[in-house]
Protein backbone atom coordinates (compact mmCIF):
# COMPACT_ATOMS: atom_id res chain seq x y z
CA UNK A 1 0.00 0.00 0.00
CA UNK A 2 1.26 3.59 -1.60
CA UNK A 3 1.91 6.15 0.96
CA UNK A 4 0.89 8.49 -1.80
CA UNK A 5 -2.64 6.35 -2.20
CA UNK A 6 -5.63 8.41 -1.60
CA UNK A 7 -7.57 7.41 1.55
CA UNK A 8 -10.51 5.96 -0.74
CA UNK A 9 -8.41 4.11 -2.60
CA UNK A 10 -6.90 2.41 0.89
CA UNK A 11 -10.40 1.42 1.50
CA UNK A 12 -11.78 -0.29 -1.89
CA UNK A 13 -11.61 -3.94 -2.95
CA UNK A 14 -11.46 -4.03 -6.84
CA UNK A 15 -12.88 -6.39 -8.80
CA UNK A 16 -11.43 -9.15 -9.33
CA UNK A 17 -11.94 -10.31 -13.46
CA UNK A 18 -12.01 -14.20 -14.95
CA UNK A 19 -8.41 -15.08 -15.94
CA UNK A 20 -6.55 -14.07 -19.25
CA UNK A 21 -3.84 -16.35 -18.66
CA UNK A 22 -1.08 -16.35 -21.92
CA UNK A 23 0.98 -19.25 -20.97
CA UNK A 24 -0.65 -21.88 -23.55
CA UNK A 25 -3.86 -22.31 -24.72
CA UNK A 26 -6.62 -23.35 -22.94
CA UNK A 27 -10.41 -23.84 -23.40
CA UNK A 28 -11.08 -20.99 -21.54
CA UNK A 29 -14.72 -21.21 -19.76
CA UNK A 30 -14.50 -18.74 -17.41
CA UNK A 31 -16.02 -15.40 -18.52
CA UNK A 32 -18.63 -16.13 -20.37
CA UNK A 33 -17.19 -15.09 -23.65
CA UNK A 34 -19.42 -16.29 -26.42
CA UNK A 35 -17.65 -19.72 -28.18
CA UNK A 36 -18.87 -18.25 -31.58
CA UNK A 37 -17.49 -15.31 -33.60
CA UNK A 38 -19.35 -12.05 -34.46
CA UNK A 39 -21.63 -12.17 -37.59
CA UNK A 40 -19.36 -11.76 -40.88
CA UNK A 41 -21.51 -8.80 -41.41
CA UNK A 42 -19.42 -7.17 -38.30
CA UNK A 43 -16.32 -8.14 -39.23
CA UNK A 44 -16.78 -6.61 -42.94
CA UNK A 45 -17.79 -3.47 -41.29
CA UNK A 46 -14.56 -3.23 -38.72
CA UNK A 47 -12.71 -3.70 -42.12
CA UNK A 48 -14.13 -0.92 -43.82
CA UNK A 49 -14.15 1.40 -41.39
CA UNK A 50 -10.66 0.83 -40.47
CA UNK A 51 -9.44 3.73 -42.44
CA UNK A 52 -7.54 7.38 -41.97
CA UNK A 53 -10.79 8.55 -40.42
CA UNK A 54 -9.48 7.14 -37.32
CA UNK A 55 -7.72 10.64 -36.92
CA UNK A 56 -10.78 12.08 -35.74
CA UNK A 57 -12.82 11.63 -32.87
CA UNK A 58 -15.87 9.32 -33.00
CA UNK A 59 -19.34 10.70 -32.40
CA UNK A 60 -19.57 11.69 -28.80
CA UNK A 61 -23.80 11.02 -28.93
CA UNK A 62 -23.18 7.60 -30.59
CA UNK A 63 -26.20 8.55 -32.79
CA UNK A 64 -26.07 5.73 -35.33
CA UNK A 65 -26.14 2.82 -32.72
CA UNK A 66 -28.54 5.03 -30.42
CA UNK A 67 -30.93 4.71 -33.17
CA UNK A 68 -30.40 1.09 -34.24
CA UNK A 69 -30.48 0.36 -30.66
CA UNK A 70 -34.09 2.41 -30.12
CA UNK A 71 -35.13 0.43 -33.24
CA UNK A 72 -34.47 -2.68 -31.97
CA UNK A 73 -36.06 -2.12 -28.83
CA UNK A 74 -38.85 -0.02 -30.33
CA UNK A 75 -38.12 2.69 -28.08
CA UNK A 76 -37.32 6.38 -29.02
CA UNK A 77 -33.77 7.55 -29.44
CA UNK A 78 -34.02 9.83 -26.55
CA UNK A 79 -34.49 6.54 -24.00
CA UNK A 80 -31.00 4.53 -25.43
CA UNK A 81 -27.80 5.48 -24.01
CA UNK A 82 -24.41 3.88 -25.37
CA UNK A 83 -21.45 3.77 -23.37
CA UNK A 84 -18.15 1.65 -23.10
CA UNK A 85 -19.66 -1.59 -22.04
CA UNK A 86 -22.24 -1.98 -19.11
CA UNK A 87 -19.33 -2.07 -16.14
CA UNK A 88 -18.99 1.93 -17.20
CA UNK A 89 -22.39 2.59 -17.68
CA UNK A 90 -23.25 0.91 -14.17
CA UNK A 91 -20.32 2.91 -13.00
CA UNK A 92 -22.33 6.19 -13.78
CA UNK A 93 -25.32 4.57 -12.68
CA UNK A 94 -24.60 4.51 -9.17
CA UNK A 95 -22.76 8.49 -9.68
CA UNK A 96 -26.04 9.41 -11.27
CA UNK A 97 -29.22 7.81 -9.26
CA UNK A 98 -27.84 6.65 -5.59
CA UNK A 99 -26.89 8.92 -3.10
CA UNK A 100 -24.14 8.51 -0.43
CA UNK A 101 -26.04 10.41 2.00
CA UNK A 102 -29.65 8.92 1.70
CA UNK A 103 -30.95 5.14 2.28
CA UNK A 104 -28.59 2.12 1.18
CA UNK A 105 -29.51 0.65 -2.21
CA UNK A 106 -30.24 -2.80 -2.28
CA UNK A 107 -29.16 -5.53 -4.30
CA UNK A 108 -28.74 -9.84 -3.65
CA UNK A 109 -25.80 -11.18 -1.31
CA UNK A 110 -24.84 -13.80 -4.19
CA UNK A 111 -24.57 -11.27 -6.97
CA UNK A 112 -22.15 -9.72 -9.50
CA UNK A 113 -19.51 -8.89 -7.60
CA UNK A 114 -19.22 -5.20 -8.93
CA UNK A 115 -22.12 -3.57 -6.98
CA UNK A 116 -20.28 -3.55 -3.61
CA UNK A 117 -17.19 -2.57 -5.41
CA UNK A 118 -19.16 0.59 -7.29
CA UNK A 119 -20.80 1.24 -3.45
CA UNK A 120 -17.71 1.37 -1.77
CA UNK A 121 -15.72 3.55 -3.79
CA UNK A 122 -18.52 5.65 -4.35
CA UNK A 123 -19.64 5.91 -0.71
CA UNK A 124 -22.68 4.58 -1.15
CA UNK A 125 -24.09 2.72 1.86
CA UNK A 126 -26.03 -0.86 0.81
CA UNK A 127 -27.78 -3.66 2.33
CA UNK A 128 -27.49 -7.37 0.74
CA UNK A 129 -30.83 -8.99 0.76
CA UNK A 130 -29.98 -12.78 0.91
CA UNK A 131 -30.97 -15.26 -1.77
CA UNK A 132 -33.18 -18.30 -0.37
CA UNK A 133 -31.84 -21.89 -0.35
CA UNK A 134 -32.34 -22.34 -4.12
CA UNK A 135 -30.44 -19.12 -4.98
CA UNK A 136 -33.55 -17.37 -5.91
CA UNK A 137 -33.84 -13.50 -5.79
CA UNK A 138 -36.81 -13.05 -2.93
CA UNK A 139 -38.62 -10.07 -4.61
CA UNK A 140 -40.70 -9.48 -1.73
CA UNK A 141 -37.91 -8.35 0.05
CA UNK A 142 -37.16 -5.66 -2.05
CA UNK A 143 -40.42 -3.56 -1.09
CA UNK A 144 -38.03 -2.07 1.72
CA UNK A 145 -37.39 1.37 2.16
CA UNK A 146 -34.21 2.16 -0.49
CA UNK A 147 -32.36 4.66 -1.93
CA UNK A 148 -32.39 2.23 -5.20
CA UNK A 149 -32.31 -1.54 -6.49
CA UNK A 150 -30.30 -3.10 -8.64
CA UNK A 151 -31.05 -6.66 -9.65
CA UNK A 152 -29.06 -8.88 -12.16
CA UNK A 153 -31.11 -11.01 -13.90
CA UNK A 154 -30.94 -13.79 -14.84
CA UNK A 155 -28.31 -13.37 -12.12
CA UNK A 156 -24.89 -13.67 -11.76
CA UNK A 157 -22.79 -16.43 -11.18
CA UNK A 158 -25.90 -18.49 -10.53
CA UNK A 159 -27.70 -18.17 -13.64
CA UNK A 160 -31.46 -18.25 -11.66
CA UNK A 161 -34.08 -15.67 -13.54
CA UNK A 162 -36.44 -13.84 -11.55
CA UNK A 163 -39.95 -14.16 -13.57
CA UNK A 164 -40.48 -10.58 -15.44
CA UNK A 165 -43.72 -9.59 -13.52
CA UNK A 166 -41.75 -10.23 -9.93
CA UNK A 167 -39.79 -7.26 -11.45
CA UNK A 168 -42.90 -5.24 -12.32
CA UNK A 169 -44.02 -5.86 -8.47
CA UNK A 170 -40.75 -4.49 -7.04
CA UNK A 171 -41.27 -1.61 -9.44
CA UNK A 172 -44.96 -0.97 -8.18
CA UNK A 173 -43.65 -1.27 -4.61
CA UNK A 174 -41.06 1.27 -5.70
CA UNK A 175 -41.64 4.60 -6.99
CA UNK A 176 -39.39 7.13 -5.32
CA UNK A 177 -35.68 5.25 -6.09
CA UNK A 178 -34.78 4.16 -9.36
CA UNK A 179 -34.42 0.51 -10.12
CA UNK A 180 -32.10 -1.04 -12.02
CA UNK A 181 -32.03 -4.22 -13.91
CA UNK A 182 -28.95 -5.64 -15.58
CA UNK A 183 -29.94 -7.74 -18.18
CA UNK A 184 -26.07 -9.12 -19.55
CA UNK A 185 -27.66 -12.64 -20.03
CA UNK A 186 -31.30 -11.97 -20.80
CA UNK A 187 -31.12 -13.00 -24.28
CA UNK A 188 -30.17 -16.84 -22.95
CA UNK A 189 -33.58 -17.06 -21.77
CA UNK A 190 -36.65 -14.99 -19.68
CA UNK A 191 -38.28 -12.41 -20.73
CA UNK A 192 -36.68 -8.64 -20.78
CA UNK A 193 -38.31 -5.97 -18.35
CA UNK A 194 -37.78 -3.10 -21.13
CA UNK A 195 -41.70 -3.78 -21.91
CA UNK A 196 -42.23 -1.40 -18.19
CA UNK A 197 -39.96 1.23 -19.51
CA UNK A 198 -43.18 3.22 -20.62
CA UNK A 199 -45.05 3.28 -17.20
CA UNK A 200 -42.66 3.34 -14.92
CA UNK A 201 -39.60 6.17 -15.21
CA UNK A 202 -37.86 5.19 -12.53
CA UNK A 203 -37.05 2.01 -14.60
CA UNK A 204 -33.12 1.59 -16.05
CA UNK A 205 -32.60 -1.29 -17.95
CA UNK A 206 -28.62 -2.22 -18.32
CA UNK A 207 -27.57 -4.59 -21.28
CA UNK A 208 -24.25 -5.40 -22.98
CA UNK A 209 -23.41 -6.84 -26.28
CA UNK A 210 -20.62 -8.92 -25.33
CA UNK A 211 -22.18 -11.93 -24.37
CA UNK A 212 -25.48 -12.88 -27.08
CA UNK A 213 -23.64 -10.85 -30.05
CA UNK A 214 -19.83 -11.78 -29.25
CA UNK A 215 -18.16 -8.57 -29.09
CA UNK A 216 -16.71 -8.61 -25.54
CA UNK A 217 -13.36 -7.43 -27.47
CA UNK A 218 -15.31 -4.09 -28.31
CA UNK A 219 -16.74 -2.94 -24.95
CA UNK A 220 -20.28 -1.93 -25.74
CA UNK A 221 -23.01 -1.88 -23.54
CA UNK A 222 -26.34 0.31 -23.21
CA UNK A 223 -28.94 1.64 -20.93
CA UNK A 224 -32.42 1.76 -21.87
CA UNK A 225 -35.29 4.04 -19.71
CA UNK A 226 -36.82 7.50 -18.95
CA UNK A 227 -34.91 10.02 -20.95
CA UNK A 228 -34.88 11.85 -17.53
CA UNK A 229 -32.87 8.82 -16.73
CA UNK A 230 -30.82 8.76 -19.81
CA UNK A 231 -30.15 12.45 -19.44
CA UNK A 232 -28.25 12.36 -16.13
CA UNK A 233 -26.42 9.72 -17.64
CA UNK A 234 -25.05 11.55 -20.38
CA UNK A 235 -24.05 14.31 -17.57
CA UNK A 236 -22.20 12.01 -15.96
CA UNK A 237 -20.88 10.67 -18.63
CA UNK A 238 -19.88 13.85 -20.03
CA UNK A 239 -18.23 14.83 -16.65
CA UNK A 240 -16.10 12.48 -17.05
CA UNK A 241 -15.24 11.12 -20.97
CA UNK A 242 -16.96 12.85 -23.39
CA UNK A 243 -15.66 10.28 -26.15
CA UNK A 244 -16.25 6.27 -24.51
CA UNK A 245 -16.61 4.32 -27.65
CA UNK A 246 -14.43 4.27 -30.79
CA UNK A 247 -15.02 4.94 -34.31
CA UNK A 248 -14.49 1.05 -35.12
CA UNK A 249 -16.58 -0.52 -31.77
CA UNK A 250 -19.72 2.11 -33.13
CA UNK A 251 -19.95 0.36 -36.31
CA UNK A 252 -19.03 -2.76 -35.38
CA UNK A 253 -22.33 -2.41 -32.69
CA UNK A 254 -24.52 -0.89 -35.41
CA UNK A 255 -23.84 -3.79 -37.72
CA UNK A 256 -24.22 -6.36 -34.43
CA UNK A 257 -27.66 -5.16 -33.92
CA UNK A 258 -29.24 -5.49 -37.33
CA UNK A 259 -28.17 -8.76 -38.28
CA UNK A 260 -30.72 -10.22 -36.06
CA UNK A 261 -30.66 -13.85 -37.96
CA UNK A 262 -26.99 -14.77 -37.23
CA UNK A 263 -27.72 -13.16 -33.25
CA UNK A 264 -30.47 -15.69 -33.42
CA UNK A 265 -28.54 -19.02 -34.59
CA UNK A 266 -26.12 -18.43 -32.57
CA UNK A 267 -28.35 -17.87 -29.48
CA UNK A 268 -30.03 -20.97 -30.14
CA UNK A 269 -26.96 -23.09 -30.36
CA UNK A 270 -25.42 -21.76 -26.77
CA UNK A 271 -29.45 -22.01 -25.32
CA UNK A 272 -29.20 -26.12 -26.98
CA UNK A 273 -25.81 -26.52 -25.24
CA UNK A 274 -26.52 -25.17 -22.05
CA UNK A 275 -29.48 -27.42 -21.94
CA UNK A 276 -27.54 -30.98 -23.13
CA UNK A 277 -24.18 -30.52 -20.78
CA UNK A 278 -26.57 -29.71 -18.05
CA UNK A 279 -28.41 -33.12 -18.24
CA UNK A 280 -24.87 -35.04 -18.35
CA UNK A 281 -24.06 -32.81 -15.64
CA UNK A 282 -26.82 -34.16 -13.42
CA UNK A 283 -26.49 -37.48 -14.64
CA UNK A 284 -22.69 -37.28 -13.68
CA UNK A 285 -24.37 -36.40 -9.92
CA UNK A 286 -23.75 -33.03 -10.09
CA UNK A 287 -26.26 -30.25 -8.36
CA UNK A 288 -26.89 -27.97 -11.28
CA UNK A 289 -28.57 -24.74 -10.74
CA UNK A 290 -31.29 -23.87 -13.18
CA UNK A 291 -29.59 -21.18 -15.88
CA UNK A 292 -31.46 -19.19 -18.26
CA UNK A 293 -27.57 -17.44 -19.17
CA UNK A 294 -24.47 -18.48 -21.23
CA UNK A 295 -23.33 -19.80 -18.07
CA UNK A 296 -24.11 -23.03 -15.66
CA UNK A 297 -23.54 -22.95 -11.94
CA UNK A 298 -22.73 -26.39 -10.65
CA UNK A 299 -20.95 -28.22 -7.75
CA UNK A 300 -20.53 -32.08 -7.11
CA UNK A 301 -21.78 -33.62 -3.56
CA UNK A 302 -17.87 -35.21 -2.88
CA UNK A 303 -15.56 -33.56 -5.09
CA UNK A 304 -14.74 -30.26 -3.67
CA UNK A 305 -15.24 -27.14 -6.50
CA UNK A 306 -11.89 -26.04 -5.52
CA UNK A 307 -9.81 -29.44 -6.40
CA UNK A 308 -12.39 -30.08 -9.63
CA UNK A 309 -11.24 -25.98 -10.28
CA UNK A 310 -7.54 -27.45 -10.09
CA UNK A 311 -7.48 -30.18 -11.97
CA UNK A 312 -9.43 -28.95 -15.00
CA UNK A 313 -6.74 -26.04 -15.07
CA UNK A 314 -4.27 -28.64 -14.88
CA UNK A 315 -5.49 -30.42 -18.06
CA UNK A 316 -6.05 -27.20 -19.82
CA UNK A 317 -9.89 -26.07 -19.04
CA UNK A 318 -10.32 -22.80 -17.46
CA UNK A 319 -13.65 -22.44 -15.41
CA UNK A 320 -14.34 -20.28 -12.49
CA UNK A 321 -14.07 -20.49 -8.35
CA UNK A 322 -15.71 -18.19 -6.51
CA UNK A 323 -14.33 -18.46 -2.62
CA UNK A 324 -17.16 -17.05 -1.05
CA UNK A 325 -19.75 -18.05 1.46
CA UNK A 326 -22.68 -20.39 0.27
CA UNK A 327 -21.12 -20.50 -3.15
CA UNK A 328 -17.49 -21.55 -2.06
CA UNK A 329 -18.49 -25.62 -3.51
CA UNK A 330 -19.81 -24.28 -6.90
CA UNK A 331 -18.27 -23.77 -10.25
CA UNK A 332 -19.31 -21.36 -12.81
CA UNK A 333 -18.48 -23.13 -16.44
CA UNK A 334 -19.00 -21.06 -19.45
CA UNK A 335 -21.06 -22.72 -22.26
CA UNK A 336 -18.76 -22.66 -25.16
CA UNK A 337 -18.89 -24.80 -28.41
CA UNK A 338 -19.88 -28.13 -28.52
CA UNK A 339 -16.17 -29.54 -29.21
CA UNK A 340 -15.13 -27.19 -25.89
CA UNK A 341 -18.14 -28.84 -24.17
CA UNK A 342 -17.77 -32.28 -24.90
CA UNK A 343 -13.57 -32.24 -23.85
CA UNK A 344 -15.30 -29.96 -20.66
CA UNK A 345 -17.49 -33.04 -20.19
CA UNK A 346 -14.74 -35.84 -20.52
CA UNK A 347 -11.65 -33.88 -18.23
CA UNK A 348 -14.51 -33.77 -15.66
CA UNK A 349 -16.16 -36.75 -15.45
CA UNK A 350 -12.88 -38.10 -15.36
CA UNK A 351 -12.16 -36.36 -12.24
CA UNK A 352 -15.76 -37.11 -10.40
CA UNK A 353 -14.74 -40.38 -11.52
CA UNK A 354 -17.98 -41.11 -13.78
C-alpha cells in the first residue's frame, strides 16, 4: 500500500476479473465469452471502417447505434444510451441515481460482484438482501425502504431468472428510487423488463453486447429508460469522458444489432448446449442450478469445487471459483462450443470419476 494512495483508494476492494492467462492455450470457460465469432456482417464493417478517419474523434452522442439500438427495442432515441460496455455505464449509474447520504440501495448477497465494489468507492451505503436456499432473488424483500435496487437477472454467477412480472411488483412497490435491472444474459432465456420502460420512469434497464452478439473485445453496452434517466447519464458521462466508444466498436455495434438472424442461430446453439451438458451434468451427480444465461452454476456432492477448479486447469480447461460463502463448492463453467463442451465433459467426469 502507496503512501501516496488516496484514503478511498486504501479502503476499496477491486474487482477481481475471470483469468486471461497467456501461458498456452486453454479452453477458456470462465467469462462467459461467447464460443462463436461475431456475424461476418461485423467483421466486414470493422474492415471498412478501419481507415484514416481514425484521426478524428468518434461521435460523442453515438447517434447511429442510439438509433439502431431504439429500433431494436422499439423505443425512441431519446431513451437509449451507449457507453463503453455496461461495467462503465453501471459505473455512472450509481454516480447518477444513488446517493451517499440517503438510504442504502439494495441488491442480492450472491450477486455480480461489482455492486459492492461501485458502493464502496462511491460511498454509497447498501444492504445485501440474501438469496433463499435455491439461490432465488426473494422479490418481496425488495419492497423495503431504499435509496435504489439493482437486480441482475438472470443473475450472476448463478444463472437463476427472476420471472419478469416479480420485477414489475418491485417496481410498483417502488416509486421514489430508481431501479435497475442488468440484463447481460437476458437474451439466454426470460423475458426482458424493457416492456415497463413506458409506465414506470424510474425504470433503467442495463444490457451489454458482449455476451449474445460476441463482441466482448469491443466494450459496448447500453442503458435503456426514462430520458430523464438517460439524461443524467449523459451528464455524468460527459463529466467524465466525453468520447467512450471508438469509431471502429460504433460500427461494429450498429452492424451487431441489425443482423438479427446470425444473433439468433447463434443464441439458439449456446441455449441447446446449455441445456444438453446440463443433463450429463446431473447425470454425472452433479447439483446444477437452473440457468437461463451463457453460463451453468454447478458443484458435485464429494468432489470439492476447488480441487475439480484445479485439476481442469491442470489439463487445460479454465472455469471459475468463486471463494465465497454459500457459493465456495460451486463452479461457474461457461457454455462454449460443442467440441469445448464435450472435452469440458470428458476432463470432468474423469475427475468425479464417472
Amino acid at each position: 500500500m502507496s503512501i501516496y494512495w488516496s484514503e478511498i483508494l486504501k479502503g476499496i476492494d477491486p474487482y477481481v476479473p475471470g483469468e486471461q492467462p497467456g501461458d498456452k492455450k486453454y479452453i477458456k470457460l470462465n467469462t462467459n465469452e461467447n464460443p462463436y465469432p461475431p456475424s461476418p456482417r461485423v467483421l466486414e464493417k470493422i474492415r471498412e471502417v478501419a481507415d484514416e478517419k481514425l484521426r478524428l474523434y468518434p461521435d460523442p452522442e453515438c447517434e447511429d447505434l442510439r438509433e439502431a439500438l431504439a429500433e431494436y427495442h422499439k423505443l425512441d432515441k431519446s431513451q437509449v444510451y451507449a457507453g463503453n460496455g455496461s461495467d462503465e455505464l453501471l459505473a455512472f449509474t450509481f454516480l447518477a441515481f444513488f446517493n451517499p447520504t440517503g438510504l442504502p440501495i439494495l441488491f442480492p448477497d450472491i450477486t455480480y460482484s461489482f455492486y459492492p465494489v461501485y458502493s464502496n468507492l462511491f460511498k454509497i451505503k447498501y444492504r445485501q438482501i440474501p438469496l433463499d436456499g435455491s439461490f432465488n432473488v426473494p422479490a418481496e424483500q425488495f419492497y423495503a425502504e431504499n435509496g435504489g435496487i439493482i437486480i441482475p437477472n438472470p443473475n450472476a454467477p448463478t444463472g437463476k431468472y427472476l420471472p419478469v412480472h416479480s420485477i414489475g411488483e418491485i417496481l410498483r412497490r417502488n416509486t421514489q428510487s430508481v431501479v435497475v435491472v442488468d440484463e447481460a444474459y437476458i437474451d439466454f432465456g426470460g423475458e426482458s423488463a424493457v416492456k415497463y420502460i413506458g409506465e414506470h420512469p424510474n425504470l433503467l434497464v442495463v444490457r451489454t453486447l458482449s455476451k449474445s452478439h460476441s463482441l466482448a473485445g469491443m466494450r459496448v453496452g447500453y442503458a435503456l429508460g426514462h430520458k430523464e434517466l438517460i439524461e443524467g447519464i449523459a451528464r455524468i458521462k460527459n463529466s467524465v469522458n466525453s468520447y467512450t466508444l471508438d469509431r471502429i466498436a460504433l460500427a461494429a455495434a450498429v452492424e451487431a444489432i441489425k443482423d438479427t438472424a446470425y444473433f439468433q442461430e447463434t443464441r439458439r446453439k449456446i441455449i441447446n448446449t446449455r441445456e444438453r451438458v446440463s443433463s450429463q451434468l446431473k447425470n454425472m451427480g452433479f447439483d446444477v442450478v437452473d440457468s437461463m444465461a451463457n453460463f451453468i452454476f454447478v458443484a458435485h456432492p464429494c468432489v470439492p469445487a476447488c480441487e475439480i477448479f484445479r485439476q481442469l486447469r491442470e489439463r487445460g480447461i479454465l472455469v471459475r471459483h468463486f471463494k465465497k460463502p454459500r457459493i465456495d463448492n460451486y463452479l461457474r463453467v461457461s457454455v462454449g462450443s460443442d467440441d469445448e463442451m464435450f472435452c469440458f465433459l470428458k476432463e470432468i467426469g474423469r475427475i468425479v470419476g464417472f
